[in-house]
N, C-alpha and C. Protein backbone atom coordinates (compact mmCIF):
# COMPACT_ATOMS: atom_id res chain seq x y z
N UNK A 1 -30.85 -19.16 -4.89
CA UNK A 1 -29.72 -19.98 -4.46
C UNK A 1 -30.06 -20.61 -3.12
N UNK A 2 -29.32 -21.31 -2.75
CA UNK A 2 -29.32 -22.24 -1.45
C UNK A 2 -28.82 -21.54 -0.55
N UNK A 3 -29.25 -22.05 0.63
CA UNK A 3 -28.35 -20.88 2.07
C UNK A 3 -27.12 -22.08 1.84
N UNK A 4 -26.71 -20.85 2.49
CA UNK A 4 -25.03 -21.96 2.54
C UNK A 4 -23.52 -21.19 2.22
N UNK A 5 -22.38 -21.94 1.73
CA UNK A 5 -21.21 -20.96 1.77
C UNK A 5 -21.38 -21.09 -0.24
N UNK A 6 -20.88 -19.87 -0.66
CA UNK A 6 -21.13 -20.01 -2.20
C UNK A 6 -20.14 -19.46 -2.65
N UNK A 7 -18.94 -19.79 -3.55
CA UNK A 7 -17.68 -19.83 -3.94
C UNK A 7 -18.76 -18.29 -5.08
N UNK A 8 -17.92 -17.52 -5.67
CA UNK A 8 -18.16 -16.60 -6.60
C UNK A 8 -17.41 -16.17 -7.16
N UNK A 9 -17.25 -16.54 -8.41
CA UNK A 9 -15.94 -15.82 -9.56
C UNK A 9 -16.54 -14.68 -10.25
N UNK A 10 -16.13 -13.75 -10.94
CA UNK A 10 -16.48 -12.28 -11.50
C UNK A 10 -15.49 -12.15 -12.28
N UNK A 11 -15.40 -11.85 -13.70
CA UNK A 11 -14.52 -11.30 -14.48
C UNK A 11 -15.38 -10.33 -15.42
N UNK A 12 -14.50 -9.32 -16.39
CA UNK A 12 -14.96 -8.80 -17.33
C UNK A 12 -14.28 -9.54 -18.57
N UNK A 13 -15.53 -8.91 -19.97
CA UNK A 13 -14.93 -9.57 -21.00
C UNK A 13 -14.55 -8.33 -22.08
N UNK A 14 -13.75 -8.47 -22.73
CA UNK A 14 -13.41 -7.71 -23.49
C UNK A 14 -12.56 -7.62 -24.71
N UNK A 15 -12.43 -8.71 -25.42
CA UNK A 15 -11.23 -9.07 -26.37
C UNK A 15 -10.70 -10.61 -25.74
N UNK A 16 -10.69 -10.58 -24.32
CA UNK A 16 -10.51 -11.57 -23.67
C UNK A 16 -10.65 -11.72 -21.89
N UNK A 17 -10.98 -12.52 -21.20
CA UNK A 17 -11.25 -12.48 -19.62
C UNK A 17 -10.30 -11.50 -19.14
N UNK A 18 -10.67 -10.46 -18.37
CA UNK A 18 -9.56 -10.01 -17.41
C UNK A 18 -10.54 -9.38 -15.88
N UNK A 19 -9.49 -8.89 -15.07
CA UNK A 19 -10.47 -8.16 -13.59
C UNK A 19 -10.92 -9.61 -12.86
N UNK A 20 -10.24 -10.85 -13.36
CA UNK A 20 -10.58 -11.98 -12.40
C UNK A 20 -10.47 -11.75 -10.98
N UNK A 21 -11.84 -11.81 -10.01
CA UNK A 21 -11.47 -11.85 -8.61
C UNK A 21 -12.79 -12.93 -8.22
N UNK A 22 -12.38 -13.41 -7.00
CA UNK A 22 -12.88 -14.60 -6.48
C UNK A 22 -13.60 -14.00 -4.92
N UNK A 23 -14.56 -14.57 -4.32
CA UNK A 23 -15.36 -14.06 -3.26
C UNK A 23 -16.17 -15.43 -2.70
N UNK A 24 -15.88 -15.87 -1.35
CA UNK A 24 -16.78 -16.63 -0.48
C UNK A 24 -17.72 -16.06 0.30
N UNK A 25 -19.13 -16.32 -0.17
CA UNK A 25 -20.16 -15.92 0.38
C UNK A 25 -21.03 -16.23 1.68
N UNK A 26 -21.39 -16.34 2.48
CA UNK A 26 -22.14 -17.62 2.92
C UNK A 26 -23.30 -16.71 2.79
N UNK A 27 -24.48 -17.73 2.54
CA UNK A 27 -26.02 -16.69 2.75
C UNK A 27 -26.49 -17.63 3.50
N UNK A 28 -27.40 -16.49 4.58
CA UNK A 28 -28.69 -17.06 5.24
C UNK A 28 -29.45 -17.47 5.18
N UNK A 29 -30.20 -18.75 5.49
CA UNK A 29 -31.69 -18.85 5.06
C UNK A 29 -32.65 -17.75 5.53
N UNK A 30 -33.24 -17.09 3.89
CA UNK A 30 -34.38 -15.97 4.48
C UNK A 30 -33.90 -15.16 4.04
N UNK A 31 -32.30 -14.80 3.63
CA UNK A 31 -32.14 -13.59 3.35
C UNK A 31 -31.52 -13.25 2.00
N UNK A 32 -31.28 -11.74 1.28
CA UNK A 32 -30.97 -11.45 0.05
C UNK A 32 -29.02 -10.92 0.54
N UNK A 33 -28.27 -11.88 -0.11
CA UNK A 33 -26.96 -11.06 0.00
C UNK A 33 -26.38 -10.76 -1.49
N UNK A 34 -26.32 -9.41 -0.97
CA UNK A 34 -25.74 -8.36 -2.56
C UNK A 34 -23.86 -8.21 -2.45
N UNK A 35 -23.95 -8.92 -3.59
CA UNK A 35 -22.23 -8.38 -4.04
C UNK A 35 -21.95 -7.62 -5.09
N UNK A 36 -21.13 -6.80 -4.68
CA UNK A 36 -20.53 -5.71 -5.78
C UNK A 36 -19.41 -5.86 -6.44
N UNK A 37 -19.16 -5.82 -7.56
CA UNK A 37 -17.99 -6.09 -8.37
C UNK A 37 -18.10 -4.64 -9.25
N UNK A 38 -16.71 -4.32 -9.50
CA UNK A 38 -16.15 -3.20 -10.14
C UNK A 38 -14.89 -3.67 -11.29
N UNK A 39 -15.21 -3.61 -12.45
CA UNK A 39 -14.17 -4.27 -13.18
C UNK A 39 -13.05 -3.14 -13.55
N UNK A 40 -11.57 -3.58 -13.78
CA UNK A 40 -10.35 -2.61 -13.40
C UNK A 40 -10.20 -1.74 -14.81
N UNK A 41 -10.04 -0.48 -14.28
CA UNK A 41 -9.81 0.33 -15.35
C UNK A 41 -8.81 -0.15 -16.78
N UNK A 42 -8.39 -1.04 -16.47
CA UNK A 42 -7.12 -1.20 -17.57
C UNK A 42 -6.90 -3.22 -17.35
N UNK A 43 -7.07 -3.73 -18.53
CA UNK A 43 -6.59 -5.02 -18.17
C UNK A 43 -5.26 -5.70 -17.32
N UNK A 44 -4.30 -5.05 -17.22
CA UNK A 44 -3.79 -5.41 -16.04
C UNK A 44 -3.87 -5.82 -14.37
N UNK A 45 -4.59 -5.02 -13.68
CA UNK A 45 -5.37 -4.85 -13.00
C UNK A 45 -6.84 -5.89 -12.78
N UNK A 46 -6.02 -6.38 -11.42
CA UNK A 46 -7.91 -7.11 -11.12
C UNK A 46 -8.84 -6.23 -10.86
N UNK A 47 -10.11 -7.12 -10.66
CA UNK A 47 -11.43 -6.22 -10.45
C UNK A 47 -11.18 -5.99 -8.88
N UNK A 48 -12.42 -5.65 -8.52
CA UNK A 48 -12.78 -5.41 -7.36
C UNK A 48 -14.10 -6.52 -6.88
N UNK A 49 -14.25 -6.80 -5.61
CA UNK A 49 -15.38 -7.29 -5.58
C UNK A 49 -15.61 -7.39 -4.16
N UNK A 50 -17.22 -7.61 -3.49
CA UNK A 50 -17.29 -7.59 -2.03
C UNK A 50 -18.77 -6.93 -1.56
N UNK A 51 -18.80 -7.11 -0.49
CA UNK A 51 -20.31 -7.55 0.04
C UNK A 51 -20.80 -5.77 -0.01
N UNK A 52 -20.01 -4.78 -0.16
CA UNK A 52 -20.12 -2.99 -0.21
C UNK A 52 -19.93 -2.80 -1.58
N UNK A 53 -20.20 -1.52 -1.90
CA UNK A 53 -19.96 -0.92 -3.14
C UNK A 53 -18.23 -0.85 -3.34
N UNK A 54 -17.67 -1.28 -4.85
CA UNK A 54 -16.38 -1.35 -4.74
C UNK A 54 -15.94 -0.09 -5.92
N UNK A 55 -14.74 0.24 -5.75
CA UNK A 55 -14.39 1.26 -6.78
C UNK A 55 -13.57 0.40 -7.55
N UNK A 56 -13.42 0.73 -9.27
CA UNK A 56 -12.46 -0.12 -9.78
C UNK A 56 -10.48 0.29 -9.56
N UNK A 57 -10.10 -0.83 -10.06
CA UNK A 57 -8.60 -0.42 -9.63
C UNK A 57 -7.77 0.35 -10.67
N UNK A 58 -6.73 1.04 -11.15
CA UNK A 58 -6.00 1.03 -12.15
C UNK A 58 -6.46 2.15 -12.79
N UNK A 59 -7.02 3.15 -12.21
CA UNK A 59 -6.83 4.14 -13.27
C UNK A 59 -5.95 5.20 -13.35
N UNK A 60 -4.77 4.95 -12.16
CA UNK A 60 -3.82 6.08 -12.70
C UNK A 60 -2.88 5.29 -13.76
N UNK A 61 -3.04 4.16 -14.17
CA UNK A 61 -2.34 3.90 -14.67
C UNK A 61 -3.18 3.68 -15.77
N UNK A 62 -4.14 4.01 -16.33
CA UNK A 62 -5.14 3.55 -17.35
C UNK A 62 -5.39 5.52 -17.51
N UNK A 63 -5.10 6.12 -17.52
CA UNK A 63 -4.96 7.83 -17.43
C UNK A 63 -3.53 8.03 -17.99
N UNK A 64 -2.28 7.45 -17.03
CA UNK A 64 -0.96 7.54 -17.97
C UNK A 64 -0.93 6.97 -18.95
N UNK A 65 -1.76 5.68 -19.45
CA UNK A 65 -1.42 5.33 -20.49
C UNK A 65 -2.08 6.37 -21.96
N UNK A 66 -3.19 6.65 -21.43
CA UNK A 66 -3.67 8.00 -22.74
C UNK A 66 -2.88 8.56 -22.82
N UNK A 67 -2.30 9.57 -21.55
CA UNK A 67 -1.42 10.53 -21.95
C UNK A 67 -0.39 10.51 -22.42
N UNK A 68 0.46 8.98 -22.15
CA UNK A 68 1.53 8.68 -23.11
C UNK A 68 1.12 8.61 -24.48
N UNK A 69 0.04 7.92 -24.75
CA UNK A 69 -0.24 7.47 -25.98
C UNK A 69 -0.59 9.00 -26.90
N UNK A 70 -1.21 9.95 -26.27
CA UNK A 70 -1.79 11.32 -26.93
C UNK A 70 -0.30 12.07 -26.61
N UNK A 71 0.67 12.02 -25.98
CA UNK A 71 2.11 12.70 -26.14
C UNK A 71 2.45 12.27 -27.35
N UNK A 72 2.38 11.10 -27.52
CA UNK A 72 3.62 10.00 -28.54
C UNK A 72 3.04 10.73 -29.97
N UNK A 73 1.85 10.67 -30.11
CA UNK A 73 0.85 10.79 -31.45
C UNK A 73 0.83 12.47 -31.67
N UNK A 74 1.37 12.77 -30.80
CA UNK A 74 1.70 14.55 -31.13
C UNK A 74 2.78 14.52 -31.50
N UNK A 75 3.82 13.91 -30.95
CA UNK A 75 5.32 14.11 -31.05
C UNK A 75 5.40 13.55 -32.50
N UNK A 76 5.18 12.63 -32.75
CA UNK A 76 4.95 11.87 -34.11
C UNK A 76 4.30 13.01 -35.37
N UNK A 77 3.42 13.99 -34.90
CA UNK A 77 2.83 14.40 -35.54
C UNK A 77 3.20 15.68 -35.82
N UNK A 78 4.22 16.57 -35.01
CA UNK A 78 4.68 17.78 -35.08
C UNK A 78 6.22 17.76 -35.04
N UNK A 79 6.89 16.36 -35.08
CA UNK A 79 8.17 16.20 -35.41
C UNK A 79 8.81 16.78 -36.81
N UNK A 80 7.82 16.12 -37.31
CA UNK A 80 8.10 16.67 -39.20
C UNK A 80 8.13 17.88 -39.36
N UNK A 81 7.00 18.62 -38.91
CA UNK A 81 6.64 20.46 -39.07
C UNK A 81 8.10 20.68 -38.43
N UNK A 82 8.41 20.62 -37.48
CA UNK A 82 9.68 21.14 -36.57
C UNK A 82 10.71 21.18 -37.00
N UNK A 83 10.96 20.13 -37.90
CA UNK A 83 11.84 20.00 -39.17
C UNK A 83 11.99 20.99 -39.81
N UNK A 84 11.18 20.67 -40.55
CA UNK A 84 10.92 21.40 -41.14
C UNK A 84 10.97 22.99 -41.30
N UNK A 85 10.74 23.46 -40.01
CA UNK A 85 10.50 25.15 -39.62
C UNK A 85 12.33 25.39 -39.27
N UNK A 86 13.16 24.51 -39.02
CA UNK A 86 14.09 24.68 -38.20
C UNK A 86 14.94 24.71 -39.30
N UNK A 87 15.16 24.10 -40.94
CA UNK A 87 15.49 23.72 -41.97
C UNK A 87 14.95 25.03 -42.53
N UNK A 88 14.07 25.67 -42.55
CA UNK A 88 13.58 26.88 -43.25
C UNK A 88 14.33 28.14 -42.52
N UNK A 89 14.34 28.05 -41.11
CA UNK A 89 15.38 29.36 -40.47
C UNK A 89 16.51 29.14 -40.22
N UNK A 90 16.88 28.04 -40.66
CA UNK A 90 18.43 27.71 -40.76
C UNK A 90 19.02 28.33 -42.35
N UNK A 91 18.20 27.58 -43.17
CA UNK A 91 18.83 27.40 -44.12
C UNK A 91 18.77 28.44 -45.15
């Protein structure tokens, strides 16, 4: 690349663009400048990005969403038995 100021977009892909973040660079003549981008745990969530190592964003909310989703798919799944057991010592 050219020394100079250098506009930098970063996204991840995945089904579709998400973790869009934007970064102005300038580089030196002579020298190597490293950017780090971290794309966000969960498509909601932008990425991360910047001249240091970045962590991504969104994973307590990319963690609640399993655990809702692995609650729901139990509840769904041991609703019937429960019925069932409660219909057998009832009835």
């Amino acid at each position: 690349m050219r020394c100079g100021p250098h506009f930098v977009v970063a996204y991840s892909t995945w089904l579709w663009r998400h973790g869009e973040v934007e970064l102005l660079v300038d580089v030196e003549p002579g020298t190597v400048t490293d950017i780090y981008y971290a794309p966000p745990h969960h498509h909601l969530a932008k990425g991360s990005i910047g001249l240091v190592p970045q962590r991504g964003k969104g994973l307590v909310v990319a963690v609640g969403q399993v655990v809702f989703l692995a609650g729901f798919a139990l509840y769904l799944a041991a609703a019937p038995l429960l019925a069932d057991l409660i219909d057998r010592l009832t009835g």
